[in-house]
Protein backbone atom coordinates (compact mmCIF):
# COMPACT_ATOMS: atom_id res chain seq x y z
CA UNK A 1 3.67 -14.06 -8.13
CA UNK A 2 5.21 -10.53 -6.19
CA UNK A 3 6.55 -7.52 -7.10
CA UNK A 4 9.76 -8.03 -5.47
CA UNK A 5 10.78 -11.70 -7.26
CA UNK A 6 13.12 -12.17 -10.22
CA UNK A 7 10.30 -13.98 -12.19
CA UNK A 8 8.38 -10.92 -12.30
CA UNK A 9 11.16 -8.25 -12.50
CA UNK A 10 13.25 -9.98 -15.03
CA UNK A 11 10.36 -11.68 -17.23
CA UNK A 12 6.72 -10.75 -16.69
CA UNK A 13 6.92 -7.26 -16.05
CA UNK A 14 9.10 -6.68 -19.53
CA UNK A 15 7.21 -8.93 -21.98
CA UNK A 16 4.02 -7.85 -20.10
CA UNK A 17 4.93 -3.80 -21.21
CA UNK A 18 6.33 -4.99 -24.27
CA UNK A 19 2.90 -6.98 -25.38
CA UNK A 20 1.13 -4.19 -23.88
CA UNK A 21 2.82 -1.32 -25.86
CA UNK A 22 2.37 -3.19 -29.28
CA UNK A 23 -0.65 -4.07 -29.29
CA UNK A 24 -3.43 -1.80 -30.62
CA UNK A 25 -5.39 0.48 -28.22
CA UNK A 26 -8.77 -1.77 -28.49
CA UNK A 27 -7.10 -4.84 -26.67
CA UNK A 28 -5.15 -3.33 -24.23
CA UNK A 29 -7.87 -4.08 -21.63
CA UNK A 30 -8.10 -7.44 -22.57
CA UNK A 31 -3.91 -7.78 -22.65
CA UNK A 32 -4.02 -6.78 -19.03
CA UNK A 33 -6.98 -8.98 -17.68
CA UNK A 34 -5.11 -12.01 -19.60
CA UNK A 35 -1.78 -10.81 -18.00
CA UNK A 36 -3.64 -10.22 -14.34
CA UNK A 37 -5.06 -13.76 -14.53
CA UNK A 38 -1.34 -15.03 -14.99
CA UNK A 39 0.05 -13.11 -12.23
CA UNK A 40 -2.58 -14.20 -9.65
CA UNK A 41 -3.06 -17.64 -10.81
CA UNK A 42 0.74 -18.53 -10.42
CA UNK A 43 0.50 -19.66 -7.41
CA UNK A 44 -2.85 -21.36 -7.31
CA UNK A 45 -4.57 -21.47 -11.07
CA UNK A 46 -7.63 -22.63 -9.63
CA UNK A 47 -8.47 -19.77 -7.73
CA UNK A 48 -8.65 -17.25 -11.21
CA UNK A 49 -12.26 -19.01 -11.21
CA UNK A 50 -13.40 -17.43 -7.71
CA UNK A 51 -12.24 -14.23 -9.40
CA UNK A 52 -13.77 -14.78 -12.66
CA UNK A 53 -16.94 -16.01 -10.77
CA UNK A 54 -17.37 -12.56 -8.88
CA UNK A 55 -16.18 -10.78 -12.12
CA UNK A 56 -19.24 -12.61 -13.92
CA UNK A 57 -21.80 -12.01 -11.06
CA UNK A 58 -21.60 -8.42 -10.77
CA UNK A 59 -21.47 -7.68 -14.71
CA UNK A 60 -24.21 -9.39 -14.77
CA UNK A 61 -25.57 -7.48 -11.52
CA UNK A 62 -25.13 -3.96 -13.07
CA UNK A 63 -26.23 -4.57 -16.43
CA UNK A 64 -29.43 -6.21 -14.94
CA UNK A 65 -29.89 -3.70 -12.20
CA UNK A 66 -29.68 -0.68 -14.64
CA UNK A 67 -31.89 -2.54 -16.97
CA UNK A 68 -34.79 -2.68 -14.03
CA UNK A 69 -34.50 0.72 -13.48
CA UNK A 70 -35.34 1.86 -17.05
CA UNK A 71 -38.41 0.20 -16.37
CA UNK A 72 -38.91 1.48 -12.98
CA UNK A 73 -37.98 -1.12 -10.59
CA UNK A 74 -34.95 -1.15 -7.85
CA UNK A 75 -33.52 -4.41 -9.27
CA UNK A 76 -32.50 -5.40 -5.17
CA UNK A 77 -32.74 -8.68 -6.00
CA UNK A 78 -29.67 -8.81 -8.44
CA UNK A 79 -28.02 -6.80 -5.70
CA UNK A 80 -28.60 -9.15 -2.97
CA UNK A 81 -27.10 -11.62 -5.41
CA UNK A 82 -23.96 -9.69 -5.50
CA UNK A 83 -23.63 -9.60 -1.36
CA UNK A 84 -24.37 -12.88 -1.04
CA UNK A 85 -22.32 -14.26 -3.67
CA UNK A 86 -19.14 -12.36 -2.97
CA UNK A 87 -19.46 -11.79 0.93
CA UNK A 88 -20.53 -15.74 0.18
CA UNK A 89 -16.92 -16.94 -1.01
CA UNK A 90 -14.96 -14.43 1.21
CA UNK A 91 -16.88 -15.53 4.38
CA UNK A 92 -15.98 -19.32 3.34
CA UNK A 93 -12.53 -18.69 2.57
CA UNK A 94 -11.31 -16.35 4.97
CA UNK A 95 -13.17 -17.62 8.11
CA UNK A 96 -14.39 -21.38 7.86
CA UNK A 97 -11.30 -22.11 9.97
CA UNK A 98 -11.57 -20.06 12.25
CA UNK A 99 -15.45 -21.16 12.82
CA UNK A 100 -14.40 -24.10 13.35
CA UNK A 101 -11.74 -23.74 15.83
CA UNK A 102 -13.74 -21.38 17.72
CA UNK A 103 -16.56 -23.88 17.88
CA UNK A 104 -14.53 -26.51 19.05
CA UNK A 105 -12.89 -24.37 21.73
CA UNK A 106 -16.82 -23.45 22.98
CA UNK A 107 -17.24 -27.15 23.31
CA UNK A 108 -14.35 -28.59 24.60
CA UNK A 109 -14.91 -27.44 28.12
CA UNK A 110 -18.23 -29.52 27.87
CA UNK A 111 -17.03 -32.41 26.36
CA UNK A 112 -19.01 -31.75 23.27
CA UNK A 113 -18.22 -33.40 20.11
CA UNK A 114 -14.86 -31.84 18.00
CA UNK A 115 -15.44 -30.95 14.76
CA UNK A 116 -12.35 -31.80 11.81
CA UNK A 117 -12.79 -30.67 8.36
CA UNK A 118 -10.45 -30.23 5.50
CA UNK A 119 -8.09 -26.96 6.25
CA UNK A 120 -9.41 -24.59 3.43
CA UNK A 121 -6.37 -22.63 2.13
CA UNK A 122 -7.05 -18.83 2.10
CA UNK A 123 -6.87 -16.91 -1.72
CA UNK A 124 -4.30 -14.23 -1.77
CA UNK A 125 -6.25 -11.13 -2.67
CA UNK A 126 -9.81 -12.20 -2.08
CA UNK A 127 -10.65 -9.63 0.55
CA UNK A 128 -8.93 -6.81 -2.02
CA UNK A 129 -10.56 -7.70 -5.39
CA UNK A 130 -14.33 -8.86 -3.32
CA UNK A 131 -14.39 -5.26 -2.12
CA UNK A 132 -13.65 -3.57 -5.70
CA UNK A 133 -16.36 -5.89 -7.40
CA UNK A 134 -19.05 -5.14 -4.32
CA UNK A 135 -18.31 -1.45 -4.51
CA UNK A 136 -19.13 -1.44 -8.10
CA UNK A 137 -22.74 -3.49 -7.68
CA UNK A 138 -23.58 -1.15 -4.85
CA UNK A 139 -23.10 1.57 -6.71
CA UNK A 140 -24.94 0.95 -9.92
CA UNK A 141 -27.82 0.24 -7.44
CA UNK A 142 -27.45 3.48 -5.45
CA UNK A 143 -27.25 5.11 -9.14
CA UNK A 144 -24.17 6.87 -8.33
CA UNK A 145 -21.89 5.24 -11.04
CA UNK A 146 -23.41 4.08 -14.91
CA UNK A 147 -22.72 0.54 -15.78
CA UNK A 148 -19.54 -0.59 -17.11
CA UNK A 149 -20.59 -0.71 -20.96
CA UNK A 150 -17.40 -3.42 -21.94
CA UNK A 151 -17.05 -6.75 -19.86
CA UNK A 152 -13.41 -6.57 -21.30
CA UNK A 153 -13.36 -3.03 -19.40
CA UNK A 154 -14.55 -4.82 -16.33
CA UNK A 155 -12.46 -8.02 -16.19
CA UNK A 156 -9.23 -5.38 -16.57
CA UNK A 157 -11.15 -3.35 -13.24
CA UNK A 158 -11.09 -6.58 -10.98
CA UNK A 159 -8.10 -8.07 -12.13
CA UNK A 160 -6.27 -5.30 -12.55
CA UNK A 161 -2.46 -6.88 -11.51
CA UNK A 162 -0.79 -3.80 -10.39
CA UNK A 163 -3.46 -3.55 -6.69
CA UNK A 164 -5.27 -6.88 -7.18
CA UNK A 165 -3.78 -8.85 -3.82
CA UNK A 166 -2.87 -5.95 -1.83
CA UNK A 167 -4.63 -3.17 -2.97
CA UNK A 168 -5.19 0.53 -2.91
CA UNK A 169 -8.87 -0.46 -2.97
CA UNK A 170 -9.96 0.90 -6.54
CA UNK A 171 -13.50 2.12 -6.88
CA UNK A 172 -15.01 1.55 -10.02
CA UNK A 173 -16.02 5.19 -10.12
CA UNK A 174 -12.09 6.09 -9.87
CA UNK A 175 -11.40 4.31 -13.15
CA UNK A 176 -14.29 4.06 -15.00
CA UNK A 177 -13.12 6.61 -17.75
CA UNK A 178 -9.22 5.06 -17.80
CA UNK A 179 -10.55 1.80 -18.65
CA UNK A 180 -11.09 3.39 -22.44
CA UNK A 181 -9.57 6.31 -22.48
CA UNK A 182 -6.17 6.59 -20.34
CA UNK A 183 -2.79 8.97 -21.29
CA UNK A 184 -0.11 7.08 -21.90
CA UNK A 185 3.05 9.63 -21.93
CA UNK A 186 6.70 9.57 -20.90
CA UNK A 187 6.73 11.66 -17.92
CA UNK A 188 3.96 9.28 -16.47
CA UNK A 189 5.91 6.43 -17.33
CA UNK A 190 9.04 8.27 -15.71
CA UNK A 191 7.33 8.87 -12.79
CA UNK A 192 5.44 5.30 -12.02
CA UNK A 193 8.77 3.68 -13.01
CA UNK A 194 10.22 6.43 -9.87
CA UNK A 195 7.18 4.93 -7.65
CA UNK A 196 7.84 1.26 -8.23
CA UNK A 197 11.39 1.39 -7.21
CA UNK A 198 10.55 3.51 -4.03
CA UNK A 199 8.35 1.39 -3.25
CA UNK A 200 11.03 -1.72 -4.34
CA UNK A 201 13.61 -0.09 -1.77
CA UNK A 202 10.99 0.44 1.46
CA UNK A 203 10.15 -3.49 1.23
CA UNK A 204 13.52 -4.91 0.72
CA UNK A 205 16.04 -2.32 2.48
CA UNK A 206 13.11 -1.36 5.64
CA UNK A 207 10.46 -3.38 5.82
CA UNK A 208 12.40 -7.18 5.11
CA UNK A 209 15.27 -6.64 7.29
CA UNK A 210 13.37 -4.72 10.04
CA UNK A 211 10.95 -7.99 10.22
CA UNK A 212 13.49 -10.20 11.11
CA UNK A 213 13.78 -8.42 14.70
CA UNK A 214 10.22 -8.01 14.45
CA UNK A 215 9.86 -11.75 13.99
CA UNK A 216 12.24 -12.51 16.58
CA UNK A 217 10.74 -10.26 19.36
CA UNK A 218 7.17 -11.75 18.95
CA UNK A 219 9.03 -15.35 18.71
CA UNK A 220 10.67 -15.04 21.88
CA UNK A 221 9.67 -15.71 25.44
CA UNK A 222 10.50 -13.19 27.85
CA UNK A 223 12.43 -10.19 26.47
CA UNK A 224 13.36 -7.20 28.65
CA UNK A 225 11.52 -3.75 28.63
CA UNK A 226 14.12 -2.51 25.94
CA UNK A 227 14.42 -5.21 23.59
CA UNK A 228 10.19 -5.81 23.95
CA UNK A 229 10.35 -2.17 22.48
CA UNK A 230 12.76 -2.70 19.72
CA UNK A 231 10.59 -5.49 18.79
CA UNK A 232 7.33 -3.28 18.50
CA UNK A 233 9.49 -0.44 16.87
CA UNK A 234 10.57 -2.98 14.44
CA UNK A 235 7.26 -3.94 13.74
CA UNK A 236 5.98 -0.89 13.69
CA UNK A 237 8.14 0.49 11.02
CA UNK A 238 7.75 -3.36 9.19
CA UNK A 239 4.18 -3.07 8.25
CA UNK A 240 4.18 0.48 7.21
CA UNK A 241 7.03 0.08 4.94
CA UNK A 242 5.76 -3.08 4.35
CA UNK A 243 2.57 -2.03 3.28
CA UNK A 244 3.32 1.67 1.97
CA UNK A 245 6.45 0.21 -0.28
CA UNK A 246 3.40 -2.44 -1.92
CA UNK A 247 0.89 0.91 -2.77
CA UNK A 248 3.75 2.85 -4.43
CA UNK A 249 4.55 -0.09 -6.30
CA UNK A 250 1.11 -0.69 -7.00
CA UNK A 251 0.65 3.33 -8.22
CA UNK A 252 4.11 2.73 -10.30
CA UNK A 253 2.97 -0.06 -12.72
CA UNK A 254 -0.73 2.11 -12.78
CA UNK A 255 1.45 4.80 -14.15
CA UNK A 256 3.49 2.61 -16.55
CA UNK A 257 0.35 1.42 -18.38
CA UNK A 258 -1.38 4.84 -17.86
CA UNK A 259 -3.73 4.53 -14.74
CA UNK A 260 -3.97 6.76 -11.75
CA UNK A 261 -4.41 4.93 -8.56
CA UNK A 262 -5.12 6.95 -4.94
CA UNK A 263 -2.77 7.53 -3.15
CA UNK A 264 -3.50 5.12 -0.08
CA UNK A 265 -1.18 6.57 3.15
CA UNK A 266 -0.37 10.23 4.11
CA UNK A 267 2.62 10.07 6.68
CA UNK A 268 -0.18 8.15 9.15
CA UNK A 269 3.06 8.23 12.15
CA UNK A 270 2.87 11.93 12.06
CA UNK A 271 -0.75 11.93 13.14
CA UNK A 272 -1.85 13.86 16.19
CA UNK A 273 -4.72 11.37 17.13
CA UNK A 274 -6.08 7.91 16.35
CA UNK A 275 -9.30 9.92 14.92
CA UNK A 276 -6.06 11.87 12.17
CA UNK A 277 -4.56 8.43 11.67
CA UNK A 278 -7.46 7.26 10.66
CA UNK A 279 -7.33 9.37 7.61
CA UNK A 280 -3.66 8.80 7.30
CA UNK A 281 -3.84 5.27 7.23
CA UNK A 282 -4.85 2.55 4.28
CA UNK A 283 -7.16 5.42 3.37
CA UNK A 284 -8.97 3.25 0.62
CA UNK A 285 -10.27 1.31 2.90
CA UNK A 286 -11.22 4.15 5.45
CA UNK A 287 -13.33 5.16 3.13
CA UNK A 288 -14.42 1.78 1.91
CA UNK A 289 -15.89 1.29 5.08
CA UNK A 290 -17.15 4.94 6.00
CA UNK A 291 -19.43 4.97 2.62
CA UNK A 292 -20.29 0.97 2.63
CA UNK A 293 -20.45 0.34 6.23
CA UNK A 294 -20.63 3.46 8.92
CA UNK A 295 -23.10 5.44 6.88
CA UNK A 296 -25.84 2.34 6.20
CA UNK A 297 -25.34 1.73 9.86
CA UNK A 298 -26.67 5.13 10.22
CA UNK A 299 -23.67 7.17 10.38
CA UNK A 300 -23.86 9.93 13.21
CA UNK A 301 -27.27 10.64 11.81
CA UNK A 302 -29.28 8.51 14.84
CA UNK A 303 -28.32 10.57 17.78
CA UNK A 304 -25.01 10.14 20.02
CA UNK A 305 -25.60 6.70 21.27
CA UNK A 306 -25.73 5.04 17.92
CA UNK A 307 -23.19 7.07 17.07
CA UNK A 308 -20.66 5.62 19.05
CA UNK A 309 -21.95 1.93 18.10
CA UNK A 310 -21.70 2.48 14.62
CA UNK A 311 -18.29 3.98 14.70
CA UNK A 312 -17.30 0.51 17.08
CA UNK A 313 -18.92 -1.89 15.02
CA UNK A 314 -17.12 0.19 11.78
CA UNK A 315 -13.99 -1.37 13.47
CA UNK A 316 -14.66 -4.52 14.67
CA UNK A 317 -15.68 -5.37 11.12
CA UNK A 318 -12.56 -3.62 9.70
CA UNK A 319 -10.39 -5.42 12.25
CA UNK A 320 -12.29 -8.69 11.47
CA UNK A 321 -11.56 -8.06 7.65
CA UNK A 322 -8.03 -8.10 8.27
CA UNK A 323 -8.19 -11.76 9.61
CA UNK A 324 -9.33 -14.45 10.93
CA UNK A 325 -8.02 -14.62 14.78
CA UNK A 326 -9.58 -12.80 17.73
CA UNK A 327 -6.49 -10.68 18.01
CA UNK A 328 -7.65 -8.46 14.90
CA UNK A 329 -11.30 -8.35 16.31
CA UNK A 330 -9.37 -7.15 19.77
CA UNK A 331 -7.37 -4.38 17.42
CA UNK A 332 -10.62 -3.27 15.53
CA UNK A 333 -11.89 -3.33 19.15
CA UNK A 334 -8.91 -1.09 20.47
CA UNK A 335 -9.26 1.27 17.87
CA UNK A 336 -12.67 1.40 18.35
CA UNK A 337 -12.23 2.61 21.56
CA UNK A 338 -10.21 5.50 20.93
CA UNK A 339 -12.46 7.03 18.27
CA UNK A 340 -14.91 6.28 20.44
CA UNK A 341 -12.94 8.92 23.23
CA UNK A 342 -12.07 11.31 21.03
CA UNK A 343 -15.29 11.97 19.72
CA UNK A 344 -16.88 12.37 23.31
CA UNK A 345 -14.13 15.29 23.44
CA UNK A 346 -14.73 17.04 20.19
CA UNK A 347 -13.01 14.76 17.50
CA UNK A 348 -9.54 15.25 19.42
CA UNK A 349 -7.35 13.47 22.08
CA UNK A 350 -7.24 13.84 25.23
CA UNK A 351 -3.65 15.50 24.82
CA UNK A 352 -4.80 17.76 22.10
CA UNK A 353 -3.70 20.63 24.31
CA UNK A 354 0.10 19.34 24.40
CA UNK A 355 2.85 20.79 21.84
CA UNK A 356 2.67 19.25 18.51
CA UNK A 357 5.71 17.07 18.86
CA UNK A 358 4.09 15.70 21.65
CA UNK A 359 0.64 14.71 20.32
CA UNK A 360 2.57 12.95 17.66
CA UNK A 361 4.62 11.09 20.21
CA UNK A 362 1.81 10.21 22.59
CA UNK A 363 -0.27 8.93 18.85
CA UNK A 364 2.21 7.00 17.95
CA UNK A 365 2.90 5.00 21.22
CA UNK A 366 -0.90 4.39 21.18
CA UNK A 367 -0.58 3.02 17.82
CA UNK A 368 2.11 0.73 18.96
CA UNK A 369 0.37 -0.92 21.57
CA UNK A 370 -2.59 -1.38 18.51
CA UNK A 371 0.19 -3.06 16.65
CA UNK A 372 1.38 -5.62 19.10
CA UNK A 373 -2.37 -6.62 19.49
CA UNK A 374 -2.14 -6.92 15.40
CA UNK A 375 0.83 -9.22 15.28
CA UNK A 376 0.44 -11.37 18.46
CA UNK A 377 -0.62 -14.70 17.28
CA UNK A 378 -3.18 -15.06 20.48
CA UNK A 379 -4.78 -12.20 22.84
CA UNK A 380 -3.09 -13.81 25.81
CA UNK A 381 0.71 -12.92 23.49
CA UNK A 382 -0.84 -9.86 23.21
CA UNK A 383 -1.09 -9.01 26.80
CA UNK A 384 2.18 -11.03 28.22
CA UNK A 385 4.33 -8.32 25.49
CA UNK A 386 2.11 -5.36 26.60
CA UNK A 387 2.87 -6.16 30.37
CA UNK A 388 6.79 -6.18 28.79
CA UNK A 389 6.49 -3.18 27.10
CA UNK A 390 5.84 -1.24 30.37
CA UNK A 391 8.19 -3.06 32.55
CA UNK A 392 5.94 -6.14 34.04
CA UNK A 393 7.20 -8.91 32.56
CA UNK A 394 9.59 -11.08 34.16
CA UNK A 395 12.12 -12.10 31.03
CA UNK A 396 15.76 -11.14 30.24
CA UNK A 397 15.57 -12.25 26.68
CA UNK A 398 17.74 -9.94 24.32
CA UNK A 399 16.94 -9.65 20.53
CA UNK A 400 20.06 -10.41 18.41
CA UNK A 401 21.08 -6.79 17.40
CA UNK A 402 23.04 -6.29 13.87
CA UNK A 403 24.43 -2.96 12.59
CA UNK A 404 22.16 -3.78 9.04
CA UNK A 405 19.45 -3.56 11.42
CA UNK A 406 20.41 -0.24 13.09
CA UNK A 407 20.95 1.22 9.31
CA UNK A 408 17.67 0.41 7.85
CA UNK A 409 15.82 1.88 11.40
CA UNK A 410 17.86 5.28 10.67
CA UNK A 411 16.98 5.33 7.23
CA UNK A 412 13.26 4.25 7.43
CA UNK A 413 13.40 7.17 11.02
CA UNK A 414 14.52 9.72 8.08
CA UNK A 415 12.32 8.99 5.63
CA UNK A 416 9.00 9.20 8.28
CA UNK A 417 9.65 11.87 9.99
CA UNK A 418 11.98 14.51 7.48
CA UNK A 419 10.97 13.58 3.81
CA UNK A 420 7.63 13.70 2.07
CA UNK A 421 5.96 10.69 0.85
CA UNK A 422 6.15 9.52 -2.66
CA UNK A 423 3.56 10.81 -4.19
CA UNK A 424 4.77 14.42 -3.21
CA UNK A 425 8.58 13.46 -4.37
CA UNK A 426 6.69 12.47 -7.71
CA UNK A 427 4.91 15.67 -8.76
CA UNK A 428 8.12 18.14 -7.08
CA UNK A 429 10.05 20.19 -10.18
CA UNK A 430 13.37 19.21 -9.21
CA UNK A 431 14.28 14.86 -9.37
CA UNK A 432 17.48 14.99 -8.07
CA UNK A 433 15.75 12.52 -5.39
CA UNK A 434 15.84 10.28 -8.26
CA UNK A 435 19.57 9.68 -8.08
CA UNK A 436 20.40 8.54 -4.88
CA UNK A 437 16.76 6.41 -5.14
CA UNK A 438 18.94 4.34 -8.45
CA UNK A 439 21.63 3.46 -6.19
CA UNK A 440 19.54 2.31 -3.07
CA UNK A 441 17.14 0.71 -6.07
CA UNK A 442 20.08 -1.53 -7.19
CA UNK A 443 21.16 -2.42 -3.91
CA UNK A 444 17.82 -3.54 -2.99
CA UNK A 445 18.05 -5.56 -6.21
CA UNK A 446 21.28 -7.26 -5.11
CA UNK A 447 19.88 -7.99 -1.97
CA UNK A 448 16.97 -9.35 -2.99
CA UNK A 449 19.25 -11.76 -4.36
CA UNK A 450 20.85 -13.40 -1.00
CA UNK A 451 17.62 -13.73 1.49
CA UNK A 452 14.68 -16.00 0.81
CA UNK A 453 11.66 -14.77 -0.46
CA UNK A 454 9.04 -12.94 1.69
CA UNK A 455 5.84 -12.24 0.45
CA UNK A 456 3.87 -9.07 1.47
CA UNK A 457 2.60 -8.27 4.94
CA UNK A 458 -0.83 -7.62 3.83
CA UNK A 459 -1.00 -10.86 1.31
CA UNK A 460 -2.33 -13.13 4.41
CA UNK A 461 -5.00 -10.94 4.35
């Protein structure tokens, strides 16, 4: 099930509040981990056991791990449990495939033997919810968050509908006093209800109708200089509207049912480096992997040299994580690189000395070319529409240009560059935002109505 479908608009998400706001206070976590296991099991009901199996594994972790350490031991063994287990069914899931294929591709030239297995169909989510239930077993080791005391508490943290397939990456240390004791009040209501339809309006009105050229352009064999552009552009503004319009969504429903999520962009196209976009950018999982990966690598704590290797490696993984092709391990490679750069010149680009306007301009061409490396389907795609982007490639294909496509480019343009994000329109005094944001609301209702249904950027990962 997603946000933007009738099923949920027009029936789960009312008799879900409904249930939820009638109910007394001492099952509301268990109403939403019942509800959660609905919405993700919609599609595939037999994959609510993966979830329930990591949800069992590291309750059982933390309680035993905090037990050990009232009698003096580290309990490491329960937490090895908890990698192995979760990174376990992620590593099957997400990259058994891709094993193979890669295999067989090492072989081929050799004549060695080709290996065929059973295509194992990827859980939406998995990579989202296996990083929430790992974050909370690593931290109950490290002693830096208590033990959830409820497993009802904890089934509501992993399964928790409104970020479970797409995230903001929740720490358990973020909600651990919502899960029993949350505000539940009409201006918070008001305002996640303000959230979900922004959010509604950037994936139907931007992100949807922008993907079709983006689609098209990386579809297409041989497009001129221009058009290769206008592809990248469309992208471009696809997966961050894409991706942005899921979080506020996400944040919205938190808010209905009293929860405060992160906020998990901060205009990342207005950056002035890769190093700034960085902490523009899917910041939950920034951090994820600064605290869980870069500083048990060592951090910048090991002298210069290892430095730069962990901060490399921090992406590959992170590129990895995203999926299972060697274009993302190229991307986490690429933006490995420029961290890499601009921390051999003082944690700032090499244009740092250029007018502000331009060191946004100059970050977010760099980011472009990290973009086509994301959504090429192969590393040669990659380079053929890099080579068209800067006026070696030998094609005169033309994308199909429509005015709905030049509207939603200006209005997505406006909304980057002039207005604050979301979060900030939220919290400002004066609403009258919220007017014009009914009308475009509705409209991206009505369309939602005449195109086919398209899932989420980020649910393939």
């Amino acid at each position: 099930m997603v946000f933007a479908s009738g099923i949920f608009l027009y029936f789960f998400l009312p008799l879900f509040l409904g249930l939820y706001y009638t109910c007394p206070k001492r099952w509301r976590s268990t109403i939403i981990a019942v509800a959660s296991y609905v919405f993700y099991g919609w599609w595939r009901p037999d994959f609510v056991l993966l979830m329930w199996l990591s949800t069992v594994v590291d309750y059982t972790a933390g309680q035993r791990i905090t037990r050990l350490r009232e009698r003096g031991e580290r309990g490491k063994a329960w937490l090895y449990l908890s990698l192995v287990t979760n990174l376990g069914l992620l590593g099957y899931f997400k990259y058994f495939n891709f094993g193979v294929d890669t295999l067989n591709a090492i072989f081929a030239p050799f004549g060695g033997p080709s290996l065929h297995f059973a295509t194992v169909v990827l859980p939406v989510g998995i990579s989202f919810y296996t990083f929430q239930t790992l974050s909370y077993t690593i931290d109950v080791y490290r002693g830096s968050a208590a033990p959830v005391k409820s497993f009802q508490d904890f089934m509501c943290y992993v399964s928790l509908f409104p970020q479970l397939v797409a995230g903001p990456i929740v720490r358990y240390n973020t909600l651990a006093d919502q899960l029993h004791d949350r505000s539940h009040t009409r201006s918070k209501f008001y305002r996640g209800m303000l959230a979900f339809q922004a959010g509604m309006v950037k994936k139907i009105l931007v992100a949807d109708i922008l993907g079709e050229l983006a689609d098209a352009a990386f579809a297409g064999d041989g497009l001129t200089a221009g058009h290769s552009w206008l592809g990248a552009l469309a992208y471009t503004f696809q997966i961050y509207f894409d991706f942005s319009g899921y979080s506020d969504m996400a944040i919205g429903l938190g808010l209905m049912i009293g929860f405060q999520f992160p906020v998990n962009f901060d205009q990342p196209y207005r950056s002035i480096s890769i190093t700034d976009f960085w902490r523009r950018w899917h910041i939950s999982l920034s951090s994820f992997l600064r605290d869980y990966l870069y500083i048990p690598l060592g951090g910048n704590r090991k002298g210069v040299v290892r430095t730069y290797i962990n901060l490399s490696l921090t992406m590959l993984l992170g590129g990895l994580w995203h999926g299972a092709n060697w274009t993302f391990v190229a991307w986490g490679a690429y933006q490995g690189f420029w961290l890499v750069a601009e921390r051999l010149s003082g944690k700032s680009s090499f244009y740092a000395g250029f007018p502000r306007f331009a060191q946004i301009a100059l970050t977010f061409v760099l980011v472009i070319f990290g973009w086509v490396l994301f959504r090429a389907g192969s590393i040669d795609e990659a380079w053929a529409y890099w080579q068209s982007l800067v006026g070696l490639g030998s094609g005169q294909g033309q994308l199909a240009l429509r005015p709905i496509h030049g509207v939603a480019a200006l209005g997505g343009a406006i909304a980057l560059w002039l207005f604050p994000t979301t979060q900030q329109l939220l919290y400002q005094a004066n609403l009258r935002w919220a007017v014009p944001l009914q009308a475009a609301f509705w409209l991206s209702l009505i369309h939602l109505h005449y195109v086919s249904h398209v899932p989420f950027l980020y649910f393939q990962f």
